[in-house]
Protein backbone atom coordinates (compact mmCIF):
# COMPACT_ATOMS: atom_id res chain seq x y z
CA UNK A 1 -76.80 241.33 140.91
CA UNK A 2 -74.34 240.30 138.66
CA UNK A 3 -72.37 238.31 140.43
CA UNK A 4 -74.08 234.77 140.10
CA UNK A 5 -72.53 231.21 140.56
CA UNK A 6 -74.02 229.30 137.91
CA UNK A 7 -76.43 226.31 138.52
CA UNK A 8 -74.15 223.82 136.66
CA UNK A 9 -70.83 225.11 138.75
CA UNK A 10 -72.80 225.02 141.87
CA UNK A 11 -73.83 221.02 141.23
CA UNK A 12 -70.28 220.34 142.60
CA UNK A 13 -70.52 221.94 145.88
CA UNK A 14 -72.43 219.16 147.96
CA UNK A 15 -69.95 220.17 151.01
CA UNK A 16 -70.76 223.30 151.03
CA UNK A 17 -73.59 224.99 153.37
CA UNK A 18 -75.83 226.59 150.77
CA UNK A 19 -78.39 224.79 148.59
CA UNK A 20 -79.10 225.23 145.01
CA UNK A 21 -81.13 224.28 141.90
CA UNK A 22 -84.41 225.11 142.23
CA UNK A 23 -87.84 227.72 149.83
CA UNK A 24 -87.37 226.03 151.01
CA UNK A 25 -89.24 224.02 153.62
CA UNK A 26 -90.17 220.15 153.03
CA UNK A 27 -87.22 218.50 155.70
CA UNK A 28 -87.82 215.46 154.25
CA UNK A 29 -85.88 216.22 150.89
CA UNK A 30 -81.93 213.93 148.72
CA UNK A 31 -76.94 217.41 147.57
CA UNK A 32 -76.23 220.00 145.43
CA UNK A 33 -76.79 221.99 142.14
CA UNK A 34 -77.68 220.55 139.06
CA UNK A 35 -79.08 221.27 135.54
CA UNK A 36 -83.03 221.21 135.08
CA UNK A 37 -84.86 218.04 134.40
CA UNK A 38 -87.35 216.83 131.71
CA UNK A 39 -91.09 215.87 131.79
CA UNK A 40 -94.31 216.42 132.79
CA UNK A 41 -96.50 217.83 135.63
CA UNK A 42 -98.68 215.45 138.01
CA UNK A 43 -95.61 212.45 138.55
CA UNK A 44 -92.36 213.38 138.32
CA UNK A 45 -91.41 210.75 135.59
CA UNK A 46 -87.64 212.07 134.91
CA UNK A 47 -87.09 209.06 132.67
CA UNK A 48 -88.54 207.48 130.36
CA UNK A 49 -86.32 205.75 127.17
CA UNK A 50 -90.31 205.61 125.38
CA UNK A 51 -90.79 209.09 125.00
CA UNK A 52 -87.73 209.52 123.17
CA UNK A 53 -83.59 209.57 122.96
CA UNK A 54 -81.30 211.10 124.96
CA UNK A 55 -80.45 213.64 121.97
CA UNK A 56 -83.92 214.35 121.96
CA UNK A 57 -84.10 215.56 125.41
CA UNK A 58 -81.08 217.35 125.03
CA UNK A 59 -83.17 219.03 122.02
CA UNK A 60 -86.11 220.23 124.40
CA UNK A 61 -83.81 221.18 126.84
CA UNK A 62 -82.51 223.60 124.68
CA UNK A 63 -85.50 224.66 123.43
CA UNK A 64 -86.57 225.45 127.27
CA UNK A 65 -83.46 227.30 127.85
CA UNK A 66 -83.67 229.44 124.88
CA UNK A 67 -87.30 229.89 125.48
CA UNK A 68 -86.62 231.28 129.00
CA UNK A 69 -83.83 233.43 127.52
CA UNK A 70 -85.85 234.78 125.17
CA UNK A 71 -88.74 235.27 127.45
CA UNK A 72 -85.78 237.47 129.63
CA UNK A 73 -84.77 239.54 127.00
CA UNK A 74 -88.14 240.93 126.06
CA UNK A 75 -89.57 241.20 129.97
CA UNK A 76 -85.54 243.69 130.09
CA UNK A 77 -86.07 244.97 126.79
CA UNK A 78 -89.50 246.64 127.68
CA UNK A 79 -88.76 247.03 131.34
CA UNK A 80 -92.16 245.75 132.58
CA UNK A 81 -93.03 242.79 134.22
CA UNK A 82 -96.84 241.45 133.29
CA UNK A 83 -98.71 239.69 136.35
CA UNK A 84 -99.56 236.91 138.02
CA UNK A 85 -95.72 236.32 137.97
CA UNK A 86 -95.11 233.00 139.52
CA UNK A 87 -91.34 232.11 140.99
CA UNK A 88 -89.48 229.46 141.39
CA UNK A 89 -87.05 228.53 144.56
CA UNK A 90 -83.73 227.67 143.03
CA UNK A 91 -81.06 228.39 145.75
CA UNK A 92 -82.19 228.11 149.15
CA UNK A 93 -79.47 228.41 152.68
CA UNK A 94 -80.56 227.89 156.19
CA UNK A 95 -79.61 230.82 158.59
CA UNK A 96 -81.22 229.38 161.43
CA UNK A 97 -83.15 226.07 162.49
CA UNK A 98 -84.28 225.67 166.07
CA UNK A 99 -81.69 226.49 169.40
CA UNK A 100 -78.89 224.46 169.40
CA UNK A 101 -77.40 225.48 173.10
CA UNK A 102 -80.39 226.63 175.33
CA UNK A 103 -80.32 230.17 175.26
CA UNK A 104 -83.82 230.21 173.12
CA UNK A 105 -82.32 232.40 170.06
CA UNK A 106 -82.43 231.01 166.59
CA UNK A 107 -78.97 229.29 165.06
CA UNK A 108 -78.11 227.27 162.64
CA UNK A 109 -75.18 225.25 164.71
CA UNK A 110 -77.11 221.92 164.90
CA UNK A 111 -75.76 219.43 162.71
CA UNK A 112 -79.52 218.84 161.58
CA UNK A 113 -79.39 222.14 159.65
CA UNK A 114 -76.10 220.97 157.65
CA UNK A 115 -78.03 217.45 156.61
CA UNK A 116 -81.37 218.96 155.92
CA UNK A 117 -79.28 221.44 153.98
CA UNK A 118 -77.92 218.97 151.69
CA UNK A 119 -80.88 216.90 151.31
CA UNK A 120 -82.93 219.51 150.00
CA UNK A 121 -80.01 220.19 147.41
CA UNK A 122 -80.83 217.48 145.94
CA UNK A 123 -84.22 217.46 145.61
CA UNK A 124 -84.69 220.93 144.53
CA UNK A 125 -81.89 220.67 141.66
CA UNK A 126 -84.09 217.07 140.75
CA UNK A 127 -87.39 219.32 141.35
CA UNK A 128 -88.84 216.87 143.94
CA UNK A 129 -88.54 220.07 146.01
CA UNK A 130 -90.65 223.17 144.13
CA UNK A 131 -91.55 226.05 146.30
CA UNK A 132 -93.15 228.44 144.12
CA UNK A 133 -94.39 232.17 144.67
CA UNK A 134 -96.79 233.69 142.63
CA UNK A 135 -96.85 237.38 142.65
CA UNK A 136 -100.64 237.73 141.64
CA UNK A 137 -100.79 241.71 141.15
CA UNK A 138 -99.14 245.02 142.48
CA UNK A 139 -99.77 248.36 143.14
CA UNK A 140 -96.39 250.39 142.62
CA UNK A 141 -98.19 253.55 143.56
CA UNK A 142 -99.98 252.25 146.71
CA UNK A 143 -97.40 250.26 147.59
CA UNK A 144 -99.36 246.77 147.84
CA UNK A 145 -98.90 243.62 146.35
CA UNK A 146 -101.43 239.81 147.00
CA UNK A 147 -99.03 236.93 146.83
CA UNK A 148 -99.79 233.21 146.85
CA UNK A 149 -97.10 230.51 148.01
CA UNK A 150 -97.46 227.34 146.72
CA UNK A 151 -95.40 223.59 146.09
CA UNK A 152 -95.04 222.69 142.22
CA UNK A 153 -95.29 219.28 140.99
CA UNK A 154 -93.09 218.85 137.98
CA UNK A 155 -89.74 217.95 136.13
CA UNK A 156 -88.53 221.17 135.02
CA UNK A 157 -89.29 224.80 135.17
CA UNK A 158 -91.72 225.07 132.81
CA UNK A 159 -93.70 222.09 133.54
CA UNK A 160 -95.15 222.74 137.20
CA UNK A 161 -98.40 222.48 138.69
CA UNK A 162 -99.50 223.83 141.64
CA UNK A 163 -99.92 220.78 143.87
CA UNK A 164 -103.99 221.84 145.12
CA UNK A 165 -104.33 220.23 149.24
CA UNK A 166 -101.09 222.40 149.79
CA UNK A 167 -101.28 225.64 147.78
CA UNK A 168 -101.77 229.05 149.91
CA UNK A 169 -104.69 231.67 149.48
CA UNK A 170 -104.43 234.72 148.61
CA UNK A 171 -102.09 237.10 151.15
CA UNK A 172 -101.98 241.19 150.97
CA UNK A 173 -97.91 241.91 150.67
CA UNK A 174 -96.34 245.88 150.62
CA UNK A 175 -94.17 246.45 147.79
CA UNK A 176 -91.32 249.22 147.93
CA UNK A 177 -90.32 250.36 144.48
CA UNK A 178 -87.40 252.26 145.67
CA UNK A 179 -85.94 249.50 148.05
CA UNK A 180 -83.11 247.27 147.27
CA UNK A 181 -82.82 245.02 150.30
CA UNK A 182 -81.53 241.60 148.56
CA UNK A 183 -79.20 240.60 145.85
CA UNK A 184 -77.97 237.19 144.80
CA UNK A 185 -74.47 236.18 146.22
CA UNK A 186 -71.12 235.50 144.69
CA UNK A 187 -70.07 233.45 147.77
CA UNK A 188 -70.16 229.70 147.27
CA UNK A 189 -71.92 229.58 151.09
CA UNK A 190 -75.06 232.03 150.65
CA UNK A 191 -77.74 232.70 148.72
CA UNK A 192 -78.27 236.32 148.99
CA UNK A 193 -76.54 239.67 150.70
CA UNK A 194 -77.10 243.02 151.45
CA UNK A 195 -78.84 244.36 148.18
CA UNK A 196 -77.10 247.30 147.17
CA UNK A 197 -77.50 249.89 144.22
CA UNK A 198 -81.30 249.74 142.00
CA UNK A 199 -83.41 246.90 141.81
CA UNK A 200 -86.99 246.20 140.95
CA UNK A 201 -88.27 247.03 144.17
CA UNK A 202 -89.33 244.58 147.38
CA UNK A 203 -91.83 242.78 148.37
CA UNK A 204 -92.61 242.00 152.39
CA UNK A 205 -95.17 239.59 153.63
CA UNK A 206 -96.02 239.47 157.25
CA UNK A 207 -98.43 236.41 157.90
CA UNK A 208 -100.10 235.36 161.82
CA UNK A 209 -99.74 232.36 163.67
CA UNK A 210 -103.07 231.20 162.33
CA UNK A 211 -101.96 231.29 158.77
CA UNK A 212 -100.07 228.13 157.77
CA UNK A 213 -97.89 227.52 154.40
CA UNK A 214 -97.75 223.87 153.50
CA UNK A 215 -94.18 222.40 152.01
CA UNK A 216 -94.74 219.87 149.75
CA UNK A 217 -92.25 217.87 147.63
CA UNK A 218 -92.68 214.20 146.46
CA UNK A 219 -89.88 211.41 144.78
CA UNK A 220 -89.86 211.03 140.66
CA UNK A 221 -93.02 208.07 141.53
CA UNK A 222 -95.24 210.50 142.95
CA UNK A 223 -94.58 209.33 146.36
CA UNK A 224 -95.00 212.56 149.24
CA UNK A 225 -92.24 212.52 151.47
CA UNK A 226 -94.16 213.70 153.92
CA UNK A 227 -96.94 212.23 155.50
CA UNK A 228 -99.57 212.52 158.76
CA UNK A 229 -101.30 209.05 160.14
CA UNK A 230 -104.71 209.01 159.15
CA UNK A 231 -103.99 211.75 156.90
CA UNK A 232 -105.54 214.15 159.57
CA UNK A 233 -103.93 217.31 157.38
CA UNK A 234 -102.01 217.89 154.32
CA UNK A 235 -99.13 215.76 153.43
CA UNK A 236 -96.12 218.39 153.94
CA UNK A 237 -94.32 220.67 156.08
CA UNK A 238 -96.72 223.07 157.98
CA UNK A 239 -95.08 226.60 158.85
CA UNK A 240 -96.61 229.26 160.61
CA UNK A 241 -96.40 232.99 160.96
CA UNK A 242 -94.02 233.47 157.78
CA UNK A 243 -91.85 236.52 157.69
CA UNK A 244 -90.68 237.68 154.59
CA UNK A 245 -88.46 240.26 152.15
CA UNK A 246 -88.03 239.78 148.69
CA UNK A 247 -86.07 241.78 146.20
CA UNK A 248 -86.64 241.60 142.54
CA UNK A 249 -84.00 242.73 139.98
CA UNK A 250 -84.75 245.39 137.34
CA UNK A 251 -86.34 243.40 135.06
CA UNK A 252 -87.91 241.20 137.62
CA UNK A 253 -86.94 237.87 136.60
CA UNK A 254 -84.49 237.04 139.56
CA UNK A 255 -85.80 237.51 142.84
CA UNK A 256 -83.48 236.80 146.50
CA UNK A 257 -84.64 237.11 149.92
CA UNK A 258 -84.80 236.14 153.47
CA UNK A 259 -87.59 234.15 154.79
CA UNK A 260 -88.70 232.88 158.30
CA UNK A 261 -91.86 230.68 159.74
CA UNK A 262 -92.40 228.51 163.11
CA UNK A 263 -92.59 225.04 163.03
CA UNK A 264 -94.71 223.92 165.92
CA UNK A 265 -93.28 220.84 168.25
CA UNK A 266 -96.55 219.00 168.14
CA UNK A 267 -97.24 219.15 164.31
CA UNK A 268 -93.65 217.77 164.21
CA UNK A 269 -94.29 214.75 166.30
CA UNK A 270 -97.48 213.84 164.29
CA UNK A 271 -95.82 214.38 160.87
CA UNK A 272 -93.76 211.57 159.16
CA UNK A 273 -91.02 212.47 156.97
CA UNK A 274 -88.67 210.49 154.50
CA UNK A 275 -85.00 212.00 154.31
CA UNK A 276 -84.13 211.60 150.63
CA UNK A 277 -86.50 208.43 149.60
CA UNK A 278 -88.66 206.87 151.66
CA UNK A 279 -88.13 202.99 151.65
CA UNK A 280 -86.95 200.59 154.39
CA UNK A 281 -88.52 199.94 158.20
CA UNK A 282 -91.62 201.12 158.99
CA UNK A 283 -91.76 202.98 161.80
CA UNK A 284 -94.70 202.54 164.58
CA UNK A 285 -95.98 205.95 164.90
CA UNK A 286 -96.19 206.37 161.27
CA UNK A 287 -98.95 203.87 160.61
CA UNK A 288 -100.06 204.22 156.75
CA UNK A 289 -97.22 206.64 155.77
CA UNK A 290 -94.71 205.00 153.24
CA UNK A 291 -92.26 202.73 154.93
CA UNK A 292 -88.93 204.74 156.14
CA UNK A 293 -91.32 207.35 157.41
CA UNK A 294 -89.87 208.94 161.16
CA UNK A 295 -91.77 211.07 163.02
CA UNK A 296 -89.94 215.05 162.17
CA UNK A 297 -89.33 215.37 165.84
CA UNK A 298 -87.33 212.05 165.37
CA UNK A 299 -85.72 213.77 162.70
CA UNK A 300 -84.53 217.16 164.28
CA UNK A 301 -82.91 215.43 167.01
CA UNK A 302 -81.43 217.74 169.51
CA UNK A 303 -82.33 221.15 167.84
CA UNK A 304 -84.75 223.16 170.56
CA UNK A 305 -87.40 225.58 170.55
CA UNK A 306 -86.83 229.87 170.07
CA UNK A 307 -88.44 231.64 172.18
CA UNK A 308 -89.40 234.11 169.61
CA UNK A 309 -91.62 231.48 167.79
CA UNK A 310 -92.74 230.02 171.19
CA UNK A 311 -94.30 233.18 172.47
CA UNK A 312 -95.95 233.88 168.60
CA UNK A 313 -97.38 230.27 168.69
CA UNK A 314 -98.67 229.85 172.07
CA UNK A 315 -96.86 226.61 172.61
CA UNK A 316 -93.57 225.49 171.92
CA UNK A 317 -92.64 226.19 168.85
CA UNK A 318 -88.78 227.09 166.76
CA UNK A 319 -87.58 229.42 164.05
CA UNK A 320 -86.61 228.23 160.89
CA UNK A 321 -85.09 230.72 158.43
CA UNK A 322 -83.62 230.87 154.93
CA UNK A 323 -82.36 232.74 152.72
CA UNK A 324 -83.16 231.98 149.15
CA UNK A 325 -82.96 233.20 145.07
CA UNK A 326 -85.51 232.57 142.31
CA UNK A 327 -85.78 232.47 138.49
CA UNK A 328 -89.26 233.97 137.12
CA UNK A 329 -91.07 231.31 135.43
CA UNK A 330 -92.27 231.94 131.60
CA UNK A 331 -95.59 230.61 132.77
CA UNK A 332 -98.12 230.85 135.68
CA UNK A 333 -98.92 227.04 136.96
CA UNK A 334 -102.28 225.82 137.12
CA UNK A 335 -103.43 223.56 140.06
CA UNK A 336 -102.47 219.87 139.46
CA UNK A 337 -105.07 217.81 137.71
């Protein structure tokens, strides 16, 4: 799990098919790897020459980094990992979106994936984008875990809140000690590979169609790039029957796995999305959604339904999967406000 390209390095790589910075879902997200912001929960205010000089941010950016280290060294140091853990989505890489060429299987050849790709780059290294996963508790013995998936509102790691219409119950997970399915990748094109050697063990949630995980992210004004007419349902990126494996390292503060969930064709039509900042036209199915709002369908273009996530859903319905890392967080977010 050594073998890690650096979030600074990877800021660079905006041609490149892998996403970095901060799973995952909202489509609607501006590419590449960065360094973390600074601020505060609620708005995500990433400037502000009132609240002090740029030396002074580079101050409390320190302090957060050596903070986190330090937080690192003592979690390795004792070899235990206290709980609820909550993680952060920092490198995220689509492996399939929809069917691109009518044979109903999952790929990730439509040019959609490549844009959405880069997008979310953005947003996560700017943390518009926070997917967060909370490991609540864990049973190494019996083998269970209860995790809770969530979308953080915040500047920098150590400044999210849980953003509340959007933020998951409670799901039963297994836990393997013994099984190292995941580690981070050294290519400049993936998140993850094949874990090999000793890990911390991994996790595996299996969710039903009826259980839905809401992708939020929202612009440095507090504006949801997502949005549903009539606000009818949350403002974010429903996905349904999530699949997941997730490997932590030894001392549990770097986690990598593989992650899939259905998008459903008709929550697509009625959801409006912003790619990157919302601003310009309005569009006429997207009545009281910020202006530059386009229907998702719009938005996906030419990529198809699976007939995997057809048959789970009942209607029609396509795959979307990632693969993804994560830093552990030195604190568990409350719920925003």
């Amino acid at each position: 799990m050594s073998s890690r390209v650096t979030l600074r390095a990877m800021a660079s790589m905006t041609t490149m098919r892998k996403v970095c910075g901060g799973l995952l879902f909202s489509v609607p997200l501006a590419v590449g790897c960065g360094d973390d912001g600074g601020g505060t929960g609620g708005v995500n205010n990433l400037g502000d020459s009132s609240t002090g000089t740029d030396e002074s941010a580079t101050s409390a950016a320190t302090t957060e980094q050596a903070t986190t280290a330090s937080s690192a060294d003592e979690t390795a140091g004792t070899g235990e990992l206290m709980f609820p853990a909550t993680y952060r989505f920092d490198c995220m890489d689509i492996l399939a979106m929809g069917d691109s060429n009518g044979d109903g299987l999952p790929d990730a050849e439509a040019i959609q994936a490549t844009l959405l790709e880069n997008t979310w780059g953005s947003d996560i290294t700017n943390f518009k984008l926070n997917v967060l996963l909370t490991v609540r508790e864990r049973d190494d013995e019996a083998g269970t875990a209860t995790i809770a998936i969530g979308s953080g509102v915040g500047t920098m790691p150590n400044d999210q809140c849980v953003e509340g219409t959007t933020a998951s119950p409670d799901y039963a997970a297994t836990f393997d000690p013994d099984a190292t399915m995941w580690q981070p990748s050294g290519a400049s094109d993936q998140c993850v590979e094949a874990g090999s050697g000793t890990s911390g063990g991994t996790y595996g949630l299996e969710l039903g169609p009826d259980d839905v995980v809401y992708i939020y992210a929202e612009d440095d004004d507090g504006t949801a790039f997502n949005c549903v007419p009539g606000g009818a349902a949350p403002s974010a990126v429903p996905l349904h029957a999530i699949r997941a494996t997730v490997t932590v390292d030894e001392a549990g503060q770097i986690a990598g796995g593989e992650m899939t969930g259905c998008l459903v064709e008709s929550e697509a039509r009625n959801l409006c999305s912003c790619l990157g900042a919302c601003g310009g036209a309005a569009h006429p199915d997207c009545g009281g959604c910020p202006d530059g709002g386009v229907p998702l369908a719009e938005l996906l273009g030419s990529v198809g339904p699976t007939d995997d996530c057809t048959e789970r859903m009942g209607e029609t319905a396509f795959d979307f999967t990632a693969g993804f890392t994560t830093q552990l967080l030195t604190e568990v977010p409350n719920s925003c406000g």
